[in-house]
Protein backbone atom coordinates (compact mmCIF):
# COMPACT_ATOMS: atom_id res chain seq x y z
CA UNK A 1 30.76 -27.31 18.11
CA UNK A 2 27.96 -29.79 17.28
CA UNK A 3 25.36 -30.80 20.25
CA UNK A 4 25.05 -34.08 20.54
CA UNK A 5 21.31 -36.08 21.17
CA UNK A 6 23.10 -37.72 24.47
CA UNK A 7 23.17 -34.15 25.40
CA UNK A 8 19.30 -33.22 24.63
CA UNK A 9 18.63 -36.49 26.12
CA UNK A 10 20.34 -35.99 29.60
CA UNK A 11 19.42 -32.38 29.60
CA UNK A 12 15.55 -33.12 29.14
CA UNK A 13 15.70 -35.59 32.15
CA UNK A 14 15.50 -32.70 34.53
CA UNK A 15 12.51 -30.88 33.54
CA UNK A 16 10.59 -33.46 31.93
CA UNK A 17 8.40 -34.34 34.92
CA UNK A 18 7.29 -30.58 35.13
CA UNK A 19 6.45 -30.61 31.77
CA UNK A 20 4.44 -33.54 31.63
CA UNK A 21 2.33 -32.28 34.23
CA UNK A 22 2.00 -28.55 32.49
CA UNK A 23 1.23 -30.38 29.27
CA UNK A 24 -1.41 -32.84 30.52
CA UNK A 25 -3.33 -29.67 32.15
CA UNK A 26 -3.18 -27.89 29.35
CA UNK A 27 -4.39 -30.39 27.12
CA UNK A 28 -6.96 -31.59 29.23
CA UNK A 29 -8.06 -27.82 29.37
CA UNK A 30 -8.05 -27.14 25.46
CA UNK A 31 -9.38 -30.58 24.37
CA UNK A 32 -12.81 -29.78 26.58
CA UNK A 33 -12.78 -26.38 24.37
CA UNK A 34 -12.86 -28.55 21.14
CA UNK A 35 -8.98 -27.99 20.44
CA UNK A 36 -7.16 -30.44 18.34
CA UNK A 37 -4.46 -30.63 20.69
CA UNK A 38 -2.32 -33.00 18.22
CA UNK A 39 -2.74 -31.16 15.04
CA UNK A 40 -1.93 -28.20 16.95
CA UNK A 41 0.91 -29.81 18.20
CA UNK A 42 2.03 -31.12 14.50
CA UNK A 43 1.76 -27.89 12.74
CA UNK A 44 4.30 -26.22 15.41
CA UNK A 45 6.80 -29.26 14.97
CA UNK A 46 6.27 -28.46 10.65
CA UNK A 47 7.01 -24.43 11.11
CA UNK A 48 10.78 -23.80 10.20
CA UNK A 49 11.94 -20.18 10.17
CA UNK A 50 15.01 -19.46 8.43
CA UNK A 51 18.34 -17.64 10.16
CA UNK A 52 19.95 -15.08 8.38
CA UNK A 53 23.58 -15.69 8.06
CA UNK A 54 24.22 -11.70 8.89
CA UNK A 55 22.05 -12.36 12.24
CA UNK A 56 24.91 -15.11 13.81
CA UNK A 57 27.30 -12.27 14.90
CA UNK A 58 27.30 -9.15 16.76
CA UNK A 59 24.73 -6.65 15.69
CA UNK A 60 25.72 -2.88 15.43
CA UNK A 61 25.06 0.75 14.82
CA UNK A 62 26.50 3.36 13.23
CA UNK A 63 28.27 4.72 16.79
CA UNK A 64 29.78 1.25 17.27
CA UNK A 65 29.72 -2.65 17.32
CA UNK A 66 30.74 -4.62 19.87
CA UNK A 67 31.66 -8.18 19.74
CA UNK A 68 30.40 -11.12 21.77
CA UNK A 69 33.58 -13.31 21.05
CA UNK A 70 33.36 -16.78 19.18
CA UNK A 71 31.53 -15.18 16.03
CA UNK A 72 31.02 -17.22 12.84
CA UNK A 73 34.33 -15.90 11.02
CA UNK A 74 33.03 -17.54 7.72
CA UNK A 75 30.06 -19.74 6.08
CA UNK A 76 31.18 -23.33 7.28
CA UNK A 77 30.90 -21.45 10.84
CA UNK A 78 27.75 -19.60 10.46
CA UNK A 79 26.15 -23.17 8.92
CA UNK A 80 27.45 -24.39 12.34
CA UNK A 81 26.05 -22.03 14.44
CA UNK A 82 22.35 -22.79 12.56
CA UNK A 83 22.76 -25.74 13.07
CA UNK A 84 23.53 -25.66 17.33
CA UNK A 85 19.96 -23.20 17.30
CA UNK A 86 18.59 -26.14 15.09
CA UNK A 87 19.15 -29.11 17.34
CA UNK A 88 17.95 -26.98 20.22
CA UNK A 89 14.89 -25.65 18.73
CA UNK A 90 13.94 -28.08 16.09
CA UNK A 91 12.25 -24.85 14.59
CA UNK A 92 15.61 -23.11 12.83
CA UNK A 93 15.67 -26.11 9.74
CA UNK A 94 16.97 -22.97 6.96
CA UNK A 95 19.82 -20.58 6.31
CA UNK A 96 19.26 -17.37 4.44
CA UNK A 97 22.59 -16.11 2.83
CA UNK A 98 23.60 -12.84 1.77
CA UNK A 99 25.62 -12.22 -1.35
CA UNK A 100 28.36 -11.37 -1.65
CA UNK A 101 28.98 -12.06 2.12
CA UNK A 102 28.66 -15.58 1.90
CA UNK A 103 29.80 -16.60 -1.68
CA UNK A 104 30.54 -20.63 -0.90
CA UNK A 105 33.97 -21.74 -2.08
CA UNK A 106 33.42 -25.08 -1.80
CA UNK A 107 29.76 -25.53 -2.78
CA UNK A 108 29.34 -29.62 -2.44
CA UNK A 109 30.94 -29.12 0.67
CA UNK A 110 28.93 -26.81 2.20
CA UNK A 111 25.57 -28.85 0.63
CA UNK A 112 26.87 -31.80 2.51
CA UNK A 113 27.68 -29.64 5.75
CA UNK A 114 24.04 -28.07 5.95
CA UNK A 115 22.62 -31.69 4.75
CA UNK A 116 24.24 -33.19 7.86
CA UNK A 117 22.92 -30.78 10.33
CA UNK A 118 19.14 -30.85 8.29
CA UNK A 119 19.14 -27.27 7.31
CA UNK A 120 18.02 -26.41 3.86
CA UNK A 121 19.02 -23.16 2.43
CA UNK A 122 16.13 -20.52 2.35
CA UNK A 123 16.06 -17.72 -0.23
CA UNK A 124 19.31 -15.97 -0.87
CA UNK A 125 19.77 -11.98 -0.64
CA UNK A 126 21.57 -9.73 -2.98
CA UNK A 127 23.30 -6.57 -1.77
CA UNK A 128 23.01 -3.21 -3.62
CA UNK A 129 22.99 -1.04 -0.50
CA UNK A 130 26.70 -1.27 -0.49
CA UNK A 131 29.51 -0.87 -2.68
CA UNK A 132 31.64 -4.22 -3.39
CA UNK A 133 35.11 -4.71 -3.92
CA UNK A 134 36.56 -3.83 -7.36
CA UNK A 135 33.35 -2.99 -8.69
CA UNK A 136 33.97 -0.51 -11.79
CA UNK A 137 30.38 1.51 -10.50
CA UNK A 138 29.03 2.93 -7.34
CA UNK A 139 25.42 2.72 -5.56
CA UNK A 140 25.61 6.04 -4.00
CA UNK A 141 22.91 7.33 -6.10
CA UNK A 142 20.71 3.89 -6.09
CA UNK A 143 21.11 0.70 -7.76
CA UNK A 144 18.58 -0.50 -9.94
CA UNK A 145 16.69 2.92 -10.06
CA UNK A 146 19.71 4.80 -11.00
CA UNK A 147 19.77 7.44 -14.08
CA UNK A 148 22.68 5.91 -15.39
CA UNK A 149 22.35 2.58 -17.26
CA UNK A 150 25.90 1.36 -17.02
CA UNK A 151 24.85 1.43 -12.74
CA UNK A 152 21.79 -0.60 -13.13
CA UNK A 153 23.14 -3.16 -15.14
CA UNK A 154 25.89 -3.75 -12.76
CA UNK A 155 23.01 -4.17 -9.81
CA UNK A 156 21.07 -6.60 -12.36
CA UNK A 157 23.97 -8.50 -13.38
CA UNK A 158 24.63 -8.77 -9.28
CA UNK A 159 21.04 -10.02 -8.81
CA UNK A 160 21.59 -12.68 -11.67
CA UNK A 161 24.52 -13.64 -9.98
CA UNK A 162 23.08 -14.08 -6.43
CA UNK A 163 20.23 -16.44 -8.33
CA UNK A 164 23.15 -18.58 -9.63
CA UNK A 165 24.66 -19.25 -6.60
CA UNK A 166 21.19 -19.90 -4.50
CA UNK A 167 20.08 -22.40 -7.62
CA UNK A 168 23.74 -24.44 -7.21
CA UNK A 169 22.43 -24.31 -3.29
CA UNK A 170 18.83 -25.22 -3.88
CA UNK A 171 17.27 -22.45 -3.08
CA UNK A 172 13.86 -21.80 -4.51
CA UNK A 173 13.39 -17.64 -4.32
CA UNK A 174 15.61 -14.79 -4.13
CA UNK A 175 14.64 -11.53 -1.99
CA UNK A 176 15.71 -8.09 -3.29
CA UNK A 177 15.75 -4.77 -0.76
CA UNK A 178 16.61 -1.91 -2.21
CA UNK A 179 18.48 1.41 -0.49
CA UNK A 180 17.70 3.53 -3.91
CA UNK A 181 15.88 6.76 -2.92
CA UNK A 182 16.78 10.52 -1.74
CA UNK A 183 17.39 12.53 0.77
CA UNK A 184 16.36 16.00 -0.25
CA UNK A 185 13.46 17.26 -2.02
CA UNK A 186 14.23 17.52 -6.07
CA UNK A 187 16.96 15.07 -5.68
CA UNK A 188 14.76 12.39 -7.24
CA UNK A 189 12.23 12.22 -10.63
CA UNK A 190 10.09 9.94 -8.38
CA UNK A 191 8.30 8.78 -11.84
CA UNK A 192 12.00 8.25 -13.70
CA UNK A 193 13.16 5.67 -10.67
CA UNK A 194 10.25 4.10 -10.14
CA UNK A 195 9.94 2.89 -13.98
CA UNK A 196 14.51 1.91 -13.81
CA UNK A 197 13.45 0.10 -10.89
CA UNK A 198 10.55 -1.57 -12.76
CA UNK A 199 12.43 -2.28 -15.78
CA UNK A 200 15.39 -3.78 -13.98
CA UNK A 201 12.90 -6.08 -11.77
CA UNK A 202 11.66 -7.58 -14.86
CA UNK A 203 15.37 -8.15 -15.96
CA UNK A 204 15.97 -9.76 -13.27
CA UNK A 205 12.67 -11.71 -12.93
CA UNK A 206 13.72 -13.03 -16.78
CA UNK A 207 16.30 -14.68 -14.84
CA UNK A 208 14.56 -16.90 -12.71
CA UNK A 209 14.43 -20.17 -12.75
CA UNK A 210 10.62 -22.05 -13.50
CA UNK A 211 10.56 -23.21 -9.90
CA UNK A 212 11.96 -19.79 -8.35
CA UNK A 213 10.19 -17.01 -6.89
CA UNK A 214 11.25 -13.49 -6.55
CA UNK A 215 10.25 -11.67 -3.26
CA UNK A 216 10.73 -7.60 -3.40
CA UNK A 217 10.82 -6.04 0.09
CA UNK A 218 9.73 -2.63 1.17
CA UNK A 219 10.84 0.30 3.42
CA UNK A 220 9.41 3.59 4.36
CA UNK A 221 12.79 5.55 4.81
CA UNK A 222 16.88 4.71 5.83
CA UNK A 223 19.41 4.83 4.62
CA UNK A 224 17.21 7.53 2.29
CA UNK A 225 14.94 10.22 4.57
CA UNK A 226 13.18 11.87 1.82
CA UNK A 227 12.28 8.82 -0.61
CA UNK A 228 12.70 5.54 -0.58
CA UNK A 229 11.50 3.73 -4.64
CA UNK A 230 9.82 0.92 -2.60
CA UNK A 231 8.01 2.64 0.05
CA UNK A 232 5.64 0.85 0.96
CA UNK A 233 3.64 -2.28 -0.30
CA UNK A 234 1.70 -0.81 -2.72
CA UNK A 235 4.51 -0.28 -4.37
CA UNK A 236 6.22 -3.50 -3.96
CA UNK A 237 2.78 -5.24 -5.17
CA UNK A 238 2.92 -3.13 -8.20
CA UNK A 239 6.65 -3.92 -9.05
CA UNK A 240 5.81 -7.46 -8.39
CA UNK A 241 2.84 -7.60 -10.60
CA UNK A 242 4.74 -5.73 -13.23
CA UNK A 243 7.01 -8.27 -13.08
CA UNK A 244 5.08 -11.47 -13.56
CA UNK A 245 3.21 -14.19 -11.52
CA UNK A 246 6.22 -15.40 -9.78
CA UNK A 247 7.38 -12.20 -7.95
CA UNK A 248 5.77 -11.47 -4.86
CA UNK A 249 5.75 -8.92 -1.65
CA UNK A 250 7.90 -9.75 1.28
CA UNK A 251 6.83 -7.85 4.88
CA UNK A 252 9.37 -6.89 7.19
CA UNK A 253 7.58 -6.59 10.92
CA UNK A 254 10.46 -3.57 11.28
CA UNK A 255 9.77 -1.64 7.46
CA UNK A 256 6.75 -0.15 8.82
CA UNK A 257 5.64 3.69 9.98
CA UNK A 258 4.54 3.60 13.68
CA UNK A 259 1.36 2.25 14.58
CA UNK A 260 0.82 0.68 10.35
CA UNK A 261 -1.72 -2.00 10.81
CA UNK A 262 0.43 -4.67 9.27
CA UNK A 263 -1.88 -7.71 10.14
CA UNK A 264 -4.33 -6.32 7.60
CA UNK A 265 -1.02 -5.06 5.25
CA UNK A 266 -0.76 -9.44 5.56
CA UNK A 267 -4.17 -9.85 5.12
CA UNK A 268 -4.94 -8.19 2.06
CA UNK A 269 -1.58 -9.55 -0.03
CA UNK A 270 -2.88 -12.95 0.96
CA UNK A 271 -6.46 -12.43 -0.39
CA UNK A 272 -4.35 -11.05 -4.04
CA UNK A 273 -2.31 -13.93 -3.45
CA UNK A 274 1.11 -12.02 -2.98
CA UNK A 275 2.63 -12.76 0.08
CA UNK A 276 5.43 -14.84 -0.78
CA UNK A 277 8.00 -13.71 2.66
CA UNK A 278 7.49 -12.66 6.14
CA UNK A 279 10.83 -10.86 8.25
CA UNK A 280 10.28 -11.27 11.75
CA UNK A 281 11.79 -8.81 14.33
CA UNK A 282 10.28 -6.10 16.74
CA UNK A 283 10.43 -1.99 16.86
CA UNK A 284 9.71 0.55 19.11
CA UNK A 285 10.56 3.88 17.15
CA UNK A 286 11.66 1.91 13.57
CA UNK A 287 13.49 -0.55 12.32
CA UNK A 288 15.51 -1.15 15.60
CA UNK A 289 15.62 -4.85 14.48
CA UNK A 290 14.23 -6.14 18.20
CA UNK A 291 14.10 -9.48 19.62
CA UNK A 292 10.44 -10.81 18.03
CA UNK A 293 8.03 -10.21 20.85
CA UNK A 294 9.83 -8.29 22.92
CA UNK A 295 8.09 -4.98 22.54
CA UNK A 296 4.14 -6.01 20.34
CA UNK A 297 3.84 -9.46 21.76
CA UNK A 298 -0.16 -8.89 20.79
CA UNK A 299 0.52 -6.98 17.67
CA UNK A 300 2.26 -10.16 16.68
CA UNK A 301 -0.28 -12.30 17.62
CA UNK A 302 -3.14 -10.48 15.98
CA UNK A 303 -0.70 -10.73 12.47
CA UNK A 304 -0.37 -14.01 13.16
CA UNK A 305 -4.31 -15.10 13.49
CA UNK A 306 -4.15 -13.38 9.66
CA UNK A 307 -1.02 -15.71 8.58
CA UNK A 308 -3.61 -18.39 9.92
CA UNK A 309 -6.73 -17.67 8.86
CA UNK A 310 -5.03 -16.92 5.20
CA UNK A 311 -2.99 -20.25 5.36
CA UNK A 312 -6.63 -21.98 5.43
CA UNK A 313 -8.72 -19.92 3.50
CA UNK A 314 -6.39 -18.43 0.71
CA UNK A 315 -4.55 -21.47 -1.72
CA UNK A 316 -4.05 -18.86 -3.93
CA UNK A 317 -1.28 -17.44 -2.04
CA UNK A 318 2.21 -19.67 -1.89
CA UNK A 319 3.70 -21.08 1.18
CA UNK A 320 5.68 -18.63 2.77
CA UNK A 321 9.35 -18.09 3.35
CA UNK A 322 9.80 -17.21 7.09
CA UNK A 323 12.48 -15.98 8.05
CA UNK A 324 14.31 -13.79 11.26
CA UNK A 325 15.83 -10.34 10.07
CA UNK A 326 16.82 -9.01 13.38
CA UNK A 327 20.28 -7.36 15.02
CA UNK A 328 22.04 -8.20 18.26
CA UNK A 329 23.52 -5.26 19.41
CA UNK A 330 23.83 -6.13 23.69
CA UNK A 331 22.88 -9.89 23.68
CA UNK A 332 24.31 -12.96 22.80
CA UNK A 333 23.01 -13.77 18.99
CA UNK A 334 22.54 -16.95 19.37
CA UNK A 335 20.29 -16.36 22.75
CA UNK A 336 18.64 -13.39 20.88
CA UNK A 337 17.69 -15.73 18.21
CA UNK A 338 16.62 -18.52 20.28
CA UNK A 339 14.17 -15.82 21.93
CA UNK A 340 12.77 -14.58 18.66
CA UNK A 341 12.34 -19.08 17.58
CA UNK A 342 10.43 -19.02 20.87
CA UNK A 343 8.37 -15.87 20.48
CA UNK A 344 7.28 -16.90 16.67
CA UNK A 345 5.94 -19.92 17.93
CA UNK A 346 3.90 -18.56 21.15
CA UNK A 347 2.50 -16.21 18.47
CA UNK A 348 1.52 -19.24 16.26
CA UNK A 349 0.54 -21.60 18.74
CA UNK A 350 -1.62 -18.71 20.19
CA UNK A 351 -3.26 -18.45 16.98
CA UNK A 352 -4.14 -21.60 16.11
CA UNK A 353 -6.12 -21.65 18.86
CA UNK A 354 -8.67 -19.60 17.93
CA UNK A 355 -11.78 -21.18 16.51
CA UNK A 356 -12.09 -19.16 13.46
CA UNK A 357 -15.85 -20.25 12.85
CA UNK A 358 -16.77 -19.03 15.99
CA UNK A 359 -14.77 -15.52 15.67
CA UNK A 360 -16.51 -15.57 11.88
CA UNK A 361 -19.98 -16.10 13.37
CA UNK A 362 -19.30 -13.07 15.89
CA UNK A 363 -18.23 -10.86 12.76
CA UNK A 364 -21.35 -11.59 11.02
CA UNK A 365 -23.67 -10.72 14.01
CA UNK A 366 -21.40 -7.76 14.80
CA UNK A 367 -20.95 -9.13 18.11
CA UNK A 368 -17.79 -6.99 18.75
CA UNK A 369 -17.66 -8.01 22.26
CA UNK A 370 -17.32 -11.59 21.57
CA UNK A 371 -15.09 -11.14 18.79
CA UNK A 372 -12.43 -9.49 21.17
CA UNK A 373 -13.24 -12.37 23.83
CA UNK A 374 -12.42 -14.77 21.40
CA UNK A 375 -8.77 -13.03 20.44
CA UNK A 376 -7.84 -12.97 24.09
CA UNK A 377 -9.05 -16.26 25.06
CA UNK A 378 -6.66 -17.47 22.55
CA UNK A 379 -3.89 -15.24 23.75
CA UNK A 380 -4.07 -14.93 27.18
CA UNK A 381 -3.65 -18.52 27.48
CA UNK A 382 -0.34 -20.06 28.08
CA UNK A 383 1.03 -22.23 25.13
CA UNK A 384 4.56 -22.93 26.34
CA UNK A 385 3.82 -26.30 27.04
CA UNK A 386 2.55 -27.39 23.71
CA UNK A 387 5.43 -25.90 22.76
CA UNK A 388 7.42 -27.80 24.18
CA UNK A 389 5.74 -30.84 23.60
CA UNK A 390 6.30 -30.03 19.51
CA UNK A 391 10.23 -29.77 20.06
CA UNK A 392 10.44 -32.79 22.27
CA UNK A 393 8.33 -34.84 19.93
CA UNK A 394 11.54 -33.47 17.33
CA UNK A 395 14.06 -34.11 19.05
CA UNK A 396 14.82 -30.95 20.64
CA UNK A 397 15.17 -29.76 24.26
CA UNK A 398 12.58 -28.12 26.61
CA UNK A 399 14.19 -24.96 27.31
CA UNK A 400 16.56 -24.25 24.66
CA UNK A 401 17.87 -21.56 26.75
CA UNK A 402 18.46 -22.79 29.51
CA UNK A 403 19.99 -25.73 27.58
CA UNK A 404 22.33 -23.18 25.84
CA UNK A 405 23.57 -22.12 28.96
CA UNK A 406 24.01 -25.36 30.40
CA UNK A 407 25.85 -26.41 28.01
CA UNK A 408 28.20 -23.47 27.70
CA UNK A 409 27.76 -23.01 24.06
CA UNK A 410 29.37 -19.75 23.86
CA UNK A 411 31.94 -20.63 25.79
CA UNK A 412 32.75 -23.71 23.68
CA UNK A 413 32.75 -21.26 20.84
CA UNK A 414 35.08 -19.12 22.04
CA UNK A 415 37.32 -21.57 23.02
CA UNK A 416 37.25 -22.63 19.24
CA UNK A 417 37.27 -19.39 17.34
CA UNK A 418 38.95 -17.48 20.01
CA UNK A 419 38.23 -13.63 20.54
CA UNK A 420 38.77 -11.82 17.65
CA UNK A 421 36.88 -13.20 15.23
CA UNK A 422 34.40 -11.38 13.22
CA UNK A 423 31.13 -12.33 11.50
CA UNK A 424 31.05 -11.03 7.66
CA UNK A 425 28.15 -8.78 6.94
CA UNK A 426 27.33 -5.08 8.72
């Protein structure tokens, strides 16, 4: 199924006339506060946010999984299904894909599919959390911080691999999250894996390309309950400058203890000049993989006035790789997604509409009163509109939901794929 612009076109007609007349308050309203109301409006049109290509099926657990019909049974039909959230959104321009679930058979082919729908492909994943098929070594015991040698050069040789087939793509970085740790006390020399995990990094990092970027995630605990090698970001900023100036720290919203302050985890890699990836998703308990802003709407705000304030003041830090890392376990993933598009760019929008000399000034006077006026000014007011305005100005539709629904997109899907098919990946 591909939407057509007819389709935006006629579907816009309806609410356009509301809009107009939510945007022209607004604007009105923010331009007497000294808001830009166009640049704001052109930096929400420029954000893309890459889709995973695990995230375009049915989530699950380890109880159960349970399907929403009309999944993506293989790459050409994930591309697709970017590319439907794409023309909706005009904020999904990038697919993130996951070795070896999405090994491309035809590779000019799919190049020319994603060219034709304007979606670029975003850093590529490589799996060590799993066994693969006919592999001659398992990862039961960890990957690239395993004791045995003959295991972690099977896991680097993977990660070389996964950099080959991103570079015949075009991608630019490659993310690695590891499983490796324990789950008893003494299982682990926490020294010994830490330095196999170091020493295969930098293997792996030899295998970059000049223009390529390596971005090494972290994770408190699961599938391990004891350990986990990469904890934390400390250690994944140690790793990565053990490695070299082109690996870097990727955050995961979910990868997080309760109540971590992430927006000054952000804060602080930006000022070193390491944070090269950002995972959007949303927890209560963990890494329950949430729609973005469904449970910390204002914890994601206050991370994104960092991603802001660091994007201005801190050139020493690359551009970022943003992308969604959630799981669909009761909704539709395509709606689910479409929420978490909307949610990212509330949270932007929000922030860019704080005047950072102002909220500067306040810090220096230790006007703590003002400072917290000037946060939820910026929050508390409501950005759909310009919004809106940014995806129209694109090319895309005012509600994307609604849209979605109006245009029966799952339905259409299932009538293609049928019922039984089933998205590659967990």
């Amino acid at each position: 199924m591909k939407i057509q612009k007819e389709q935006i076109l006629d579907f816009n007609k309806k609410g356009l006339e509301s809009h107009n007349e939510d945007f022209d308050f607004l604007a009105n309203k923010l331009s007497k506060k000294g808001c830009n109301v166009s640049e704001i409006i052109a930096k929400l049109a420029e954000f893309q946010v890459a889709i995973p290509s695990w995230a375009l099926g049915a989530g699950g657990t380890r109880f159960g999984r349970f399907s929403f019909y009309g999944e993506p049974s293989n790459l050409e039909q994930k591309i697709q299904d970017v590319g439907i959230l794409h023309s909706l959104t005009q904020t999904a321009g990038a697919v993130s894909l996951h070795i070896p679930w999405d090994i491309p058979s035809d590779y000019s082919a799919i190049k020319e599919q994603a060219d034709a729908l304007n979606i670029k492909f975003d850093s590529v994943n490589s799996n060590t959390f799993q066994d693969q098929k006919n592999a001659s070594e398992s990862f039961k015991y960890g990957s690239l911080s395993n004791t045995s040698k003959v295991v972690r050069d099977q896991a680097i040789a993977h990660n070389l691999d996964v950099i080959n087939i991103g570079n015949k793509l075009g991608s630019k970085s490659l993310t690695v999250w590891l499983a490796d740790g324990s789950c008893f006390p003494g299982q682990n020399n926490f020294q010994t894996a830490f330095q196999n995990t170091q020493n295969s990094l930098i293997d792996i990092y030899k295998g970059l390309p000049s223009d390529w970027s390596m971005l090494i995630e972290y994770k408190p605990y699961e599938p391990n309950f004891y350990s986990t090698v990469i904890q934390d970001w400390g250690a994944s900023l140690m790793l990565a400058n053990g490695c070299g100036d082109k690996a870097y720290t990727l955050v995961d919203l979910g990868h997080h203890l309760p109540n971590s302050n992430i927006e000054q985890i952000v804060s602080i890699l930006q000022l070193k000049g390491k944070l090269g990836g950002f995972h959007f998703n949303d927890s209560k308990y963990g890494d329950d993989d949430l729609t973005v802003g469904s449970i910390k709407p204002y914890a994601l705000f206050l991370i994104f006035n960092e991603l802001v304030y660091g994007i201005q003041n801190n050139p020493q830090n690359p551009d970022l790789a943003w992308m969604i890392d959630a799981s669909h376990n009761v909704k539709d993933p395509l709606e689910d997604l479409i929420q978490s598009l909307e949610a990212i760019q509330e949270a932007y929008a929000k922030a860019l509409l704080i005047d950072q000399d102002a909220l500067k000034a306040a810090q220096l006077d230790n006007d703590v009163v003002k400072c917290q006026e000037i946060l939820q000014d910026a929050y508390r007011t409501d950005v759909r509109p310009l919004i809106e305005k940014a995806r129209i100005n694109s090319g895309g539709v005012v509600s994307p939901i609604k849209a979605y629904r109006s245009l029966h997109v799952r339905e259409n899907l299932i009538t293609e794929r049928g019922k039984n098919t089933v998205a590659t990946g967990l």
